[in-house]
PDB file of N, CA and C in Angstrom:
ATOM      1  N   UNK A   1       2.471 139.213-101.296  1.00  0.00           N
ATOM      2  CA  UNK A   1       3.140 140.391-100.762  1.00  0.00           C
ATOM      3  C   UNK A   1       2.479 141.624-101.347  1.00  0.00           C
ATOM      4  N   UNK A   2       2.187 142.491-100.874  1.00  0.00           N
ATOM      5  CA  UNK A   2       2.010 144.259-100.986  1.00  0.00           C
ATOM      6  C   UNK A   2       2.619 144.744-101.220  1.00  0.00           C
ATOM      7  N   UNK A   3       2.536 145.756-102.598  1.00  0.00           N
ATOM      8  CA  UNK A   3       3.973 146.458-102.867  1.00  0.00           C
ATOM      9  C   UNK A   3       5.035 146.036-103.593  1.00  0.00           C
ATOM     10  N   UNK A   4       5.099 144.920-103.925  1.00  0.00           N
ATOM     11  CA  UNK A   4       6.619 144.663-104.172  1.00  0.00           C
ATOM     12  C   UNK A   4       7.100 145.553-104.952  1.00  0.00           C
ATOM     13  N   UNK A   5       8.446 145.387-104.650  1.00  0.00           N
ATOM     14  CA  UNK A   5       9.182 146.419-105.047  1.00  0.00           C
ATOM     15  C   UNK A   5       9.624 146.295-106.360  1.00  0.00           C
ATOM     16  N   UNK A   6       9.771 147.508-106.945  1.00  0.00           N
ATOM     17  CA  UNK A   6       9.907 147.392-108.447  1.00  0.00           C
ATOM     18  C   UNK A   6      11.187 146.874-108.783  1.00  0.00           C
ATOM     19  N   UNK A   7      11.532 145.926-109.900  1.00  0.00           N
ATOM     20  CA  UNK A   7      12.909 145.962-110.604  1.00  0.00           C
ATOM     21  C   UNK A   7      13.997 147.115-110.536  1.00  0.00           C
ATOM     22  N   UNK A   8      13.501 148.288-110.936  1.00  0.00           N
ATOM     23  CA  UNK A   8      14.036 149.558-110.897  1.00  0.00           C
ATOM     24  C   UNK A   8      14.647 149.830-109.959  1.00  0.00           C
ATOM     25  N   UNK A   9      13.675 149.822-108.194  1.00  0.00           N
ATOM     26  CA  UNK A   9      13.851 150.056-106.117  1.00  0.00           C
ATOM     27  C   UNK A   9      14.923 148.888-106.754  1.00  0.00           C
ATOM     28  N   UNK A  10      14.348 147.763-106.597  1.00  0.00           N
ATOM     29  CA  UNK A  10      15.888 146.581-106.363  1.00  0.00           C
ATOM     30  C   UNK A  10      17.132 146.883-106.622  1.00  0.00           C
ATOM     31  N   UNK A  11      17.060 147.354-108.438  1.00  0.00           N
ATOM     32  CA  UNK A  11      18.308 147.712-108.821  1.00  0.00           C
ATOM     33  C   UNK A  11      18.940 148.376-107.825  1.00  0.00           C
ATOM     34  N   UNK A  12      18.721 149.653-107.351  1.00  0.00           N
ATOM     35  CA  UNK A  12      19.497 150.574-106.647  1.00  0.00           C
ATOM     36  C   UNK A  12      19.545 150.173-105.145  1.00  0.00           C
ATOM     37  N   UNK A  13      19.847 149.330-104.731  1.00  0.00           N
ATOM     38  CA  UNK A  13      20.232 148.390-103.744  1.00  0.00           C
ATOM     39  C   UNK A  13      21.428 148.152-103.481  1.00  0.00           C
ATOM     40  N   UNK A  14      22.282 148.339-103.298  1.00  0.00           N
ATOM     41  CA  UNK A  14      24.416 147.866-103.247  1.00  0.00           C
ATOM     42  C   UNK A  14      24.236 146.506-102.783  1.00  0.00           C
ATOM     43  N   UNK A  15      25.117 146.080-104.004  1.00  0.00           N
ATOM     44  CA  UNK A  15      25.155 144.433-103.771  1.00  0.00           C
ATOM     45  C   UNK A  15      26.013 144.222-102.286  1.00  0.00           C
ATOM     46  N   UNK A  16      25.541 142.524-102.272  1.00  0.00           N
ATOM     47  CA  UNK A  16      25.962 142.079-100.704  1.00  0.00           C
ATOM     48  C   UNK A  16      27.500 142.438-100.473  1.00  0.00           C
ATOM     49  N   UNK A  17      27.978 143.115 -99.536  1.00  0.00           N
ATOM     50  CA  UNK A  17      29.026 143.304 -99.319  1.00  0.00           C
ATOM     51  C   UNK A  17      29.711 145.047 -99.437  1.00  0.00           C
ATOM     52  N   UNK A  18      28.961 145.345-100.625  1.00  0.00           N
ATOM     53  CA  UNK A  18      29.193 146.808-100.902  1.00  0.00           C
ATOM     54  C   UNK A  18      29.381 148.010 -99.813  1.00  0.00           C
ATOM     55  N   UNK A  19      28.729 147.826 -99.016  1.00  0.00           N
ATOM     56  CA  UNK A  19      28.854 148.835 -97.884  1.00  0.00           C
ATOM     57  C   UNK A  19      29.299 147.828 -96.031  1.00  0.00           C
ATOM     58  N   UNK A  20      29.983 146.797 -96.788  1.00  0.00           N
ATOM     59  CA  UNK A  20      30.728 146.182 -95.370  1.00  0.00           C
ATOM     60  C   UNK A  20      31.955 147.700 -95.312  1.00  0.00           C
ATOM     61  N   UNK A  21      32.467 147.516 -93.894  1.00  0.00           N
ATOM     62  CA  UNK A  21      33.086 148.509 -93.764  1.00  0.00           C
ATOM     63  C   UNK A  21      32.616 149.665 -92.940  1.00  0.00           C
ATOM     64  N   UNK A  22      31.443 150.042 -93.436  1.00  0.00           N
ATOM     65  CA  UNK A  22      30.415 151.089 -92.894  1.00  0.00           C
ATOM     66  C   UNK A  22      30.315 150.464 -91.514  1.00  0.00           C
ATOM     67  N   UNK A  23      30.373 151.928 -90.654  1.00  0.00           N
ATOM     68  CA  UNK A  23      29.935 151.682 -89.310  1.00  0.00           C
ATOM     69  C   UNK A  23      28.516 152.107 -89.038  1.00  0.00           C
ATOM     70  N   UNK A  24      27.926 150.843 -88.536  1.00  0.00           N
ATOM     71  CA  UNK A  24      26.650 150.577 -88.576  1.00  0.00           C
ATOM     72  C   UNK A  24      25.652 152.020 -88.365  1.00  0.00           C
ATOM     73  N   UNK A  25      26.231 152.773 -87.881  1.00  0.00           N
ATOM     74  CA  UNK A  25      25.175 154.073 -88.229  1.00  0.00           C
ATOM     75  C   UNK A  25      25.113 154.521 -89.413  1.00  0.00           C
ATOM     76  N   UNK A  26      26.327 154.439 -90.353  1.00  0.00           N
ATOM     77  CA  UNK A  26      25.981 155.142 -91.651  1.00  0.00           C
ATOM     78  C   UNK A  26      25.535 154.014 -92.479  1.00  0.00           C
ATOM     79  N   UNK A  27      24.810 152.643 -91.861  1.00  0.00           N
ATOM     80  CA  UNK A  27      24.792 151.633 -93.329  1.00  0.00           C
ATOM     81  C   UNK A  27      23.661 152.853 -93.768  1.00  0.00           C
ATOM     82  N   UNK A  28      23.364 152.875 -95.306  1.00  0.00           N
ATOM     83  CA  UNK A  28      21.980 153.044 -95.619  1.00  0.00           C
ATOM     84  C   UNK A  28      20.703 151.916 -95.813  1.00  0.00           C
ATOM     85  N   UNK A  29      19.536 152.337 -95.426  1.00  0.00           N
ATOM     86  CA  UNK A  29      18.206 151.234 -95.577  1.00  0.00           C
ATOM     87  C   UNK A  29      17.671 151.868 -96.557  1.00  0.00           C
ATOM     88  N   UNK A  30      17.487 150.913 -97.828  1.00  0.00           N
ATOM     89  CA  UNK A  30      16.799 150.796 -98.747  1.00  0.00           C
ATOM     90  C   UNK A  30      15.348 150.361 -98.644  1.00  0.00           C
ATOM     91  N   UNK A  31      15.096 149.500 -98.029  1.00  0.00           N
ATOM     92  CA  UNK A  31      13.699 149.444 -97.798  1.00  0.00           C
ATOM     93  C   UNK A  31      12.843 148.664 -96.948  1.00  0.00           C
ATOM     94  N   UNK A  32      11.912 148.799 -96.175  1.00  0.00           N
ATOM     95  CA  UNK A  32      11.514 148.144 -94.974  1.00  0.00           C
ATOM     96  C   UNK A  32      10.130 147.141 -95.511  1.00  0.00           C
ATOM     97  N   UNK A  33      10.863 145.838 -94.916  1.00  0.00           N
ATOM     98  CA  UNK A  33       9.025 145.045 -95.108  1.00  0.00           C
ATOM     99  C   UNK A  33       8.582 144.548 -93.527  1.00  0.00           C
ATOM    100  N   UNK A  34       7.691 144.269 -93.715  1.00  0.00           N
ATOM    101  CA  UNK A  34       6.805 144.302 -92.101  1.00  0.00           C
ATOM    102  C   UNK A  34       5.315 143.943 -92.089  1.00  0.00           C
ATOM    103  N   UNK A  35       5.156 143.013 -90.975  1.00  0.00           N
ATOM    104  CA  UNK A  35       4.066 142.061 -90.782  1.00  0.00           C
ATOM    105  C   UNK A  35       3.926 141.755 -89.854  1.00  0.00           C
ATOM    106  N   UNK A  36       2.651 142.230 -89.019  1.00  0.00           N
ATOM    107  CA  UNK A  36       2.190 142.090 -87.593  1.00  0.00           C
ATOM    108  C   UNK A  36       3.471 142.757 -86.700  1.00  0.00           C
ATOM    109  N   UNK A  37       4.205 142.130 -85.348  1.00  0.00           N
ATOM    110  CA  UNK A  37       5.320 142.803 -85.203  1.00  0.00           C
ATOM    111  C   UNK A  37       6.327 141.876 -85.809  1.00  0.00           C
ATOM    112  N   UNK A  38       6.367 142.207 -86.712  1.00  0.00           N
ATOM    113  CA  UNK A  38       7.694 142.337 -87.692  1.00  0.00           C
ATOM    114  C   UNK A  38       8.441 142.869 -88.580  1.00  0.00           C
ATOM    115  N   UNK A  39       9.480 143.456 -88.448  1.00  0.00           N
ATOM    116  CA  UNK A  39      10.514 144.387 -89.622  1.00  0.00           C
ATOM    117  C   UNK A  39      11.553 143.749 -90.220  1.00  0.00           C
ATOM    118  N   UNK A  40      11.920 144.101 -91.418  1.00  0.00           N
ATOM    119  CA  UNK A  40      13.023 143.820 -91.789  1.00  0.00           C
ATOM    120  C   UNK A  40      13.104 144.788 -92.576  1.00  0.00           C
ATOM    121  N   UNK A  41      14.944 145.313 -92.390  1.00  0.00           N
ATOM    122  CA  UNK A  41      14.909 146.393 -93.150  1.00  0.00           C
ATOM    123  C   UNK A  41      16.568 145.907 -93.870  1.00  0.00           C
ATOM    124  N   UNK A  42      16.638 146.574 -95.573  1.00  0.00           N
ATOM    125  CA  UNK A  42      17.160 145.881 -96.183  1.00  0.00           C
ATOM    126  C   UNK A  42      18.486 146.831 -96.698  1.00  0.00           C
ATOM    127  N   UNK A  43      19.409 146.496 -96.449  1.00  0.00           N
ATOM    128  CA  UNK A  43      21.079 147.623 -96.947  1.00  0.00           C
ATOM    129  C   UNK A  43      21.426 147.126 -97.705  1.00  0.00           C
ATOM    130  N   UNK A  44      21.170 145.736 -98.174  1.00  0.00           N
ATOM    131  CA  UNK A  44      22.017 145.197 -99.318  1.00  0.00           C
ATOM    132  C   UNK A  44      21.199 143.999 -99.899  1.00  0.00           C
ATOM    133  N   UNK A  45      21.774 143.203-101.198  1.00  0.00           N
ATOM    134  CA  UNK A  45      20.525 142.498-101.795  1.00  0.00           C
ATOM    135  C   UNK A  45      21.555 142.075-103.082  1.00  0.00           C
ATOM    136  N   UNK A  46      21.540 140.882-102.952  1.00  0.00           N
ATOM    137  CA  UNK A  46      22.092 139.905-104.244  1.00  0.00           C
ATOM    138  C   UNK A  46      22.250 140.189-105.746  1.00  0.00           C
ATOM    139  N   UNK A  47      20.502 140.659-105.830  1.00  0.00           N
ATOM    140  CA  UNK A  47      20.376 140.628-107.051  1.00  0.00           C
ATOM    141  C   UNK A  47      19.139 139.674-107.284  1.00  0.00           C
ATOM    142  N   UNK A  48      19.334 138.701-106.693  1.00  0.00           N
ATOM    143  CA  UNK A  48      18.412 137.295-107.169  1.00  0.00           C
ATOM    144  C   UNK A  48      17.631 137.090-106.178  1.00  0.00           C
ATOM    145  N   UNK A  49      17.852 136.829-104.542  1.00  0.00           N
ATOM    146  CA  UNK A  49      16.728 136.102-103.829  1.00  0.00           C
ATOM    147  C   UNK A  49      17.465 136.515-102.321  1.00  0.00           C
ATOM    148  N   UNK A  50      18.512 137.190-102.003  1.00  0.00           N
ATOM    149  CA  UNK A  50      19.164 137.536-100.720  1.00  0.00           C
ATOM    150  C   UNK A  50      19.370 138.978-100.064  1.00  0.00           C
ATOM    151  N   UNK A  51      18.487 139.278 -99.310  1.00  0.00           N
ATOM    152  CA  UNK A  51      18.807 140.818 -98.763  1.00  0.00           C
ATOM    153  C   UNK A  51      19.640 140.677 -97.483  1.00  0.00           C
ATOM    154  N   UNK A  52      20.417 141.331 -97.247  1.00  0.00           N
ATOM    155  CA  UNK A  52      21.397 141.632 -95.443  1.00  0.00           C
ATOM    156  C   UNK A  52      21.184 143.264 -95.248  1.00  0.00           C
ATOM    157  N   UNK A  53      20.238 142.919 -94.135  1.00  0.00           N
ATOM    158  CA  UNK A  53      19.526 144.048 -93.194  1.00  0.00           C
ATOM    159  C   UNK A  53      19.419 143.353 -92.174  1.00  0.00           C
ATOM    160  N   UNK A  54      18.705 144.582 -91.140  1.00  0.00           N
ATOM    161  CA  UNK A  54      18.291 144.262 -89.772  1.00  0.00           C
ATOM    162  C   UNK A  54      16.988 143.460 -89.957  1.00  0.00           C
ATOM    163  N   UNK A  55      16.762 142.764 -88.978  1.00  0.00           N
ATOM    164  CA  UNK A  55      15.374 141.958 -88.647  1.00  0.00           C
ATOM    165  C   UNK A  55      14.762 141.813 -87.512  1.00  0.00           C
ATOM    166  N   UNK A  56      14.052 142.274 -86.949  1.00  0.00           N
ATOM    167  CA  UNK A  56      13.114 142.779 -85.840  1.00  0.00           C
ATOM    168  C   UNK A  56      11.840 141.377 -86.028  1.00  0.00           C
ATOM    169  N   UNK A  57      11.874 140.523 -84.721  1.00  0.00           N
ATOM    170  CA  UNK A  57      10.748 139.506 -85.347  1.00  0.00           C
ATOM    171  C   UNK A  57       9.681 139.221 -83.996  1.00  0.00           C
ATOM    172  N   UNK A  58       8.269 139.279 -83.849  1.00  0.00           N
ATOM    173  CA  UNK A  58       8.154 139.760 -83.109  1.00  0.00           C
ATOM    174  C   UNK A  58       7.906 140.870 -81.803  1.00  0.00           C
ATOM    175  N   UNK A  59       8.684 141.951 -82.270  1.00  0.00           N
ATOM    176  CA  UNK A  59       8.337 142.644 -81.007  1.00  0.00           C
ATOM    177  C   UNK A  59       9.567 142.968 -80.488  1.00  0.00           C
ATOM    178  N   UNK A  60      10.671 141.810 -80.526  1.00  0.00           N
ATOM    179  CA  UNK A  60      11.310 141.779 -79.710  1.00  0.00           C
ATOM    180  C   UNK A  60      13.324 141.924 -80.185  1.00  0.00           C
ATOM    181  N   UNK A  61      13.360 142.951 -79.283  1.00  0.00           N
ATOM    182  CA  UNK A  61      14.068 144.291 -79.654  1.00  0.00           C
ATOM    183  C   UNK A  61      15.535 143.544 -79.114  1.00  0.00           C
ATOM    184  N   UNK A  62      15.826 142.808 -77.986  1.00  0.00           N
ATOM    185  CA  UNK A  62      16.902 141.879 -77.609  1.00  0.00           C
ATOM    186  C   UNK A  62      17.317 140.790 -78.771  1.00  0.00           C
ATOM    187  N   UNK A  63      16.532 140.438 -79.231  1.00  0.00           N
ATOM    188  CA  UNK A  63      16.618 139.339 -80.340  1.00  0.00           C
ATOM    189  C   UNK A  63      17.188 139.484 -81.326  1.00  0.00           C
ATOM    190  N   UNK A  64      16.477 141.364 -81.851  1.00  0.00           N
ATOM    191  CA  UNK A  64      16.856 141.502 -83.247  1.00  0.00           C
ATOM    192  C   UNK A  64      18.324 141.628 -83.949  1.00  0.00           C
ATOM    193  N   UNK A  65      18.557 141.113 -84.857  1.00  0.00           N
ATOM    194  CA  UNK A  65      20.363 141.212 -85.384  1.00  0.00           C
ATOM    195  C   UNK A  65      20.391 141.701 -87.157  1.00  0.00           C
ATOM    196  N   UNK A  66      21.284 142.219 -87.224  1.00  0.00           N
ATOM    197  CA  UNK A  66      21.925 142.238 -88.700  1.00  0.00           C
ATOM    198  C   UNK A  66      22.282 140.774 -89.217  1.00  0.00           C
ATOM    199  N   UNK A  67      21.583 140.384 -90.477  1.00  0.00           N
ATOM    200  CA  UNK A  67      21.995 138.641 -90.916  1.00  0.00           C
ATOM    201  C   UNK A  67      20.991 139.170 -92.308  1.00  0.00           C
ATOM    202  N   UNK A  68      21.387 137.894 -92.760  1.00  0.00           N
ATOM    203  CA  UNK A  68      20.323 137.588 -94.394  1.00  0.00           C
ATOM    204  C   UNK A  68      19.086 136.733 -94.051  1.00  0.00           C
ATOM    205  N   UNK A  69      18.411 137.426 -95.111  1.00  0.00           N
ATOM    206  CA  UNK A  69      17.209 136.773 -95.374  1.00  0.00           C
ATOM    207  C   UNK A  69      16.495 136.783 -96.894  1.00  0.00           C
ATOM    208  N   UNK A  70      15.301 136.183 -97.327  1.00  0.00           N
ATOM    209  CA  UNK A  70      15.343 135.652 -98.151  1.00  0.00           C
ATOM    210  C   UNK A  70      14.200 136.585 -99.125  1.00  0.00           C
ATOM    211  N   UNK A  71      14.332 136.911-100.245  1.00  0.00           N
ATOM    212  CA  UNK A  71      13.072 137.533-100.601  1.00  0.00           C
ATOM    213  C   UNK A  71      11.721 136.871-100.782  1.00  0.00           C
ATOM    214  N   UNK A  72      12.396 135.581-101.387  1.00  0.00           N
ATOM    215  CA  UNK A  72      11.012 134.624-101.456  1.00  0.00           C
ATOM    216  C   UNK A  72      10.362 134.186-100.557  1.00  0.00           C
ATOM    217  N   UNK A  73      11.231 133.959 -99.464  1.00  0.00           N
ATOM    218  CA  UNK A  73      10.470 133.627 -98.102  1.00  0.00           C
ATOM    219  C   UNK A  73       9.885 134.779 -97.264  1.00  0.00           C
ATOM    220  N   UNK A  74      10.000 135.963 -98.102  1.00  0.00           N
ATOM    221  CA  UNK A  74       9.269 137.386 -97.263  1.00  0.00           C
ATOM    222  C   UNK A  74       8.018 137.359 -98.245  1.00  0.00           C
ATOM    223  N   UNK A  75       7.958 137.195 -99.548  1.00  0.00           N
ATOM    224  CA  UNK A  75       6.777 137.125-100.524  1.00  0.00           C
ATOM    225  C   UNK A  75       6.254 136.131 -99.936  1.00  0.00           C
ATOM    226  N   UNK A  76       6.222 134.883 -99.010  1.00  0.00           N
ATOM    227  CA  UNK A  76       5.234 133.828 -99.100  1.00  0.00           C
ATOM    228  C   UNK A  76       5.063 133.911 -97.870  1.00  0.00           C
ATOM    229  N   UNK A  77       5.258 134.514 -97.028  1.00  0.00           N
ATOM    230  CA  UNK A  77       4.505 134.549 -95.795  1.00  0.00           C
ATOM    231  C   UNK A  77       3.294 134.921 -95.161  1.00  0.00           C
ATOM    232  N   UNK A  78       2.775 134.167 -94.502  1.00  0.00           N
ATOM    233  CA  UNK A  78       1.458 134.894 -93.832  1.00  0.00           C
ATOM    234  C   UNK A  78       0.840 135.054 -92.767  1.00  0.00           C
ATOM    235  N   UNK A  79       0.224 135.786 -92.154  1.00  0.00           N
ATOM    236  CA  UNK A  79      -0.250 136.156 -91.119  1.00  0.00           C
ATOM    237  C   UNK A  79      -1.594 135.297 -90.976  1.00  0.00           C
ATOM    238  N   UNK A  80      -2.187 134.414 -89.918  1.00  0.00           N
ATOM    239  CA  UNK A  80      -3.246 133.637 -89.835  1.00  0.00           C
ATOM    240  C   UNK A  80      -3.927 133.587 -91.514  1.00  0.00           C
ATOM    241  N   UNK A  81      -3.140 133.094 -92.101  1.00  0.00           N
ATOM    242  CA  UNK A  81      -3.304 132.703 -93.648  1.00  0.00           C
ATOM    243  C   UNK A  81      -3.909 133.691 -94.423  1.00  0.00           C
ATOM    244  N   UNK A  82      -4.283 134.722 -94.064  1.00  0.00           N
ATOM    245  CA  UNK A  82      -5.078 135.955 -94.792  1.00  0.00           C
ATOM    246  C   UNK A  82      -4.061 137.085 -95.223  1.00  0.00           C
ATOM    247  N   UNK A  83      -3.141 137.791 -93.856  1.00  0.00           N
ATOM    248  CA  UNK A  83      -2.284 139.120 -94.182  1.00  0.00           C
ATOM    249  C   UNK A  83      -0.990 138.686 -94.472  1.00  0.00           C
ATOM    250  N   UNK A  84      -0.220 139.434 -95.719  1.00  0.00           N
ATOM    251  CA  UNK A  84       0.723 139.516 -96.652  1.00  0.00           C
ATOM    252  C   UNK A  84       1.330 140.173 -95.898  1.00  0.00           C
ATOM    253  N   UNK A  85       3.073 139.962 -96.125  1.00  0.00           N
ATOM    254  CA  UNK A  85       4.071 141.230 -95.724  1.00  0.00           C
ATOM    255  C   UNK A  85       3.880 141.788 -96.901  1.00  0.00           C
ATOM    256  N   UNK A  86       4.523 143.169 -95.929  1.00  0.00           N
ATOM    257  CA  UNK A  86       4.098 144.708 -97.413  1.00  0.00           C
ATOM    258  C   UNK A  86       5.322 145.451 -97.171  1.00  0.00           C
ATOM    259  N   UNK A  87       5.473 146.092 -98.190  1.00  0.00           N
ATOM    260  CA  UNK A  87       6.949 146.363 -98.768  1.00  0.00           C
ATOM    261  C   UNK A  87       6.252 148.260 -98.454  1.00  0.00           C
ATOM    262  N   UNK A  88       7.114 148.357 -97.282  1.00  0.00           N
ATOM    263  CA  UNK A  88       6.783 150.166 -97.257  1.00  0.00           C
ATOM    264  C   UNK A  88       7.232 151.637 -98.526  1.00  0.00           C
ATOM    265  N   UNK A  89       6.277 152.050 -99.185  1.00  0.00           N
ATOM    266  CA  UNK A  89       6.410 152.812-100.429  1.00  0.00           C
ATOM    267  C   UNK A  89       7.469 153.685 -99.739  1.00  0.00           C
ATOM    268  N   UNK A  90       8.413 153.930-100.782  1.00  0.00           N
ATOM    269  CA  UNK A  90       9.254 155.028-100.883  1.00  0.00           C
ATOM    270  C   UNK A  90       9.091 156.508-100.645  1.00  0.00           C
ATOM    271  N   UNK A  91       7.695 156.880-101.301  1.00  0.00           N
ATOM    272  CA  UNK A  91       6.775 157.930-100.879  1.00  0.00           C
ATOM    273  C   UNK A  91       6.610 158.007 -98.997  1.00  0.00           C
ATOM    274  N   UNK A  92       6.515 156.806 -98.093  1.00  0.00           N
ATOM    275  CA  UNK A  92       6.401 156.587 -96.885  1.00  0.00           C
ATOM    276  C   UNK A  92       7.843 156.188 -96.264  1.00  0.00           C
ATOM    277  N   UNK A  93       8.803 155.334 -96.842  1.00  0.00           N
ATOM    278  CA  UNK A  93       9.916 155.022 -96.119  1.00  0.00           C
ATOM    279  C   UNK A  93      10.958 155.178 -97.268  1.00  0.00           C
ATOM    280  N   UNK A  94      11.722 156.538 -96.730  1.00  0.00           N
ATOM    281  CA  UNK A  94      12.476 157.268 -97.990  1.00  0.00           C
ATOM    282  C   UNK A  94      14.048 156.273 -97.908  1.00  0.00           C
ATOM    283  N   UNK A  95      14.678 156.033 -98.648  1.00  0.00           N
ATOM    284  CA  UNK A  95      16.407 155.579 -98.376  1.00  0.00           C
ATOM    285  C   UNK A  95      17.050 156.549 -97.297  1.00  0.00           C
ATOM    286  N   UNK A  96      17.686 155.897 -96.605  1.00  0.00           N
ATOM    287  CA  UNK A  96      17.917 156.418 -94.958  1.00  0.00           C
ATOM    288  C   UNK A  96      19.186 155.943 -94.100  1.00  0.00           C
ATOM    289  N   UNK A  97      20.287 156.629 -93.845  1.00  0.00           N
ATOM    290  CA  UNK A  97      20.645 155.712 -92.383  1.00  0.00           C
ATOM    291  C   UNK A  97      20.313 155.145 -91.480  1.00  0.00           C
ATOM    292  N   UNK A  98      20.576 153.994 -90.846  1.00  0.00           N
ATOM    293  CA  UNK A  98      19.864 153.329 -89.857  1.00  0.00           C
ATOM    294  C   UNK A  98      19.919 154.029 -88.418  1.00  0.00           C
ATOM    295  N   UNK A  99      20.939 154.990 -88.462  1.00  0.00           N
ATOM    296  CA  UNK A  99      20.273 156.021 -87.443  1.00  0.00           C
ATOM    297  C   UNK A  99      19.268 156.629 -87.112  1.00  0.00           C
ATOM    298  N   UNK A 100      18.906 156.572 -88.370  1.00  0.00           N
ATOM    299  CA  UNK A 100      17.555 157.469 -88.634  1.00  0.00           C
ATOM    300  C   UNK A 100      16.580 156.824 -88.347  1.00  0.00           C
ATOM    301  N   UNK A 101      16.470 155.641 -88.072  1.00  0.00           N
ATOM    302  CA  UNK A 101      15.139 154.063 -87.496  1.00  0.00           C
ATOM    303  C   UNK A 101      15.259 153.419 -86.689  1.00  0.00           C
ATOM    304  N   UNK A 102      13.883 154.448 -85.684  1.00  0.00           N
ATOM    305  CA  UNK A 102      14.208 153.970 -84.002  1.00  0.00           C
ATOM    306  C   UNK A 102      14.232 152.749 -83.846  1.00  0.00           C
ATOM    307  N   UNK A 103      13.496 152.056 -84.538  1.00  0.00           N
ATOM    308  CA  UNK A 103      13.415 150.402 -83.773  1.00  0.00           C
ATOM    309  C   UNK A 103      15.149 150.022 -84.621  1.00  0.00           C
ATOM    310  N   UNK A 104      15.993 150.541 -85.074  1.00  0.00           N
ATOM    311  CA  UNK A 104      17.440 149.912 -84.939  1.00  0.00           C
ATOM    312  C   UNK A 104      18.286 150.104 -83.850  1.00  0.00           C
ATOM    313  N   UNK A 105      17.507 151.723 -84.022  1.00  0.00           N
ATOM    314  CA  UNK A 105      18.930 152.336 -82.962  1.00  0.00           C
ATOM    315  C   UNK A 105      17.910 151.760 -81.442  1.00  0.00           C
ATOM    316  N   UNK A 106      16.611 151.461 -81.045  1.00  0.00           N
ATOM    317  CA  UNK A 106      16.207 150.886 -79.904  1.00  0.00           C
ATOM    318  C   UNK A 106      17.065 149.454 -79.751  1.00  0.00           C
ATOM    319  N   UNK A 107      16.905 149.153 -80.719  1.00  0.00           N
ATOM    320  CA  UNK A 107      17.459 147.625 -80.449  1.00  0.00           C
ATOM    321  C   UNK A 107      19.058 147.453 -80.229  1.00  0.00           C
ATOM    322  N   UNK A 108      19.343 148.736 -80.034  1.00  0.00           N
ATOM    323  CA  UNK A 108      20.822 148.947 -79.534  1.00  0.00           C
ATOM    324  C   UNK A 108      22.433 148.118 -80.337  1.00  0.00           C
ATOM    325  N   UNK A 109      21.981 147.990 -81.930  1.00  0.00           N
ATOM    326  CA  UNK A 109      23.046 148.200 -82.637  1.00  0.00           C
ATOM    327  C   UNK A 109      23.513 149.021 -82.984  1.00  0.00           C
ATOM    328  N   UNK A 110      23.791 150.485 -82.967  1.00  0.00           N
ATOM    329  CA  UNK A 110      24.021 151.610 -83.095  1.00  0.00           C
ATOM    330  C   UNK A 110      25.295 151.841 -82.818  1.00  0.00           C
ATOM    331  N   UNK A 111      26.584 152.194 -82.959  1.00  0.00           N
ATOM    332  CA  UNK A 111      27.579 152.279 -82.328  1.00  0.00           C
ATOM    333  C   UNK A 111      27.946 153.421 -83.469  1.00  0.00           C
TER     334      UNK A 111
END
C-alpha cells in the first residue's frame, strides 16, 4: 500500500458506530483509498483491522453501498500484481462530509 496512514490519521477516526445516527450527508470521511476504478472512503474504523465507509468498486456507481471493509485486505491488494492501493494524503483529501464527494452523492446515497 502507498501512504499508509499514520497511527496518529487512524487515531482520529470515530470508532465504529460513533456517528450512527448521522444523516448520511453529514457522516464525515476521514480518508479515501483507491485503485484503478476503485474507492473506498472511510467514516469510521475499529481501531484494529475494520473501517465502515462507502465503497465504489469498479466504476460502478449502482453497486456502490455503505458496509465494512477490511484494512488488511486494502494493504494486500493488487492491481495486475504490480499497482498498490494508495491512501489519498490529507494535504490532497482533507476530512470532509460526504456531501462534499461527488462519486457519493453520484451514487445517489445522499438524502
Amino acid at each position: 500500500m502507498y501512504n499508509v496512514p499514520s497511527d496518529k490519521i487512524l487515531a482520529e477516526i470515530p470508532k465504529l458506530g460513533e456517528q450512527d445516527g448521522e444523516h448520511t450527508r453529514d457522516t464525515m470521511i476521514y480518508l479515501h483509498f483507491f485503485i484503478g476504478g476503485c474507492d473506498w472512503y472511510v467514516a469510521e474504523y475499529d481501531g484494529k483491522d475494520t473501517f465502515f465507509g462507502y465503497a465504489i468498486i469498479n466504476h460502478d456507481l449502482d453497486m456502490a453501498e455503505w458496509g465494512y471493509f477490511s484494512f488488511s485486505e486494502l494493504k494486500s491488494l493488487k492491481l495486475s500484481g504490480v499497482f498498490e492501493v494508495d491512501c489519498e494524503s490529507r494535504r490532497f483529501f482533507p476530512v470532509q462530509k460526504a456531501d462534499n464527494i461527488k462519486l457519493i452523492v453520484r451514487g445517489g446515497v445522499i438524502w
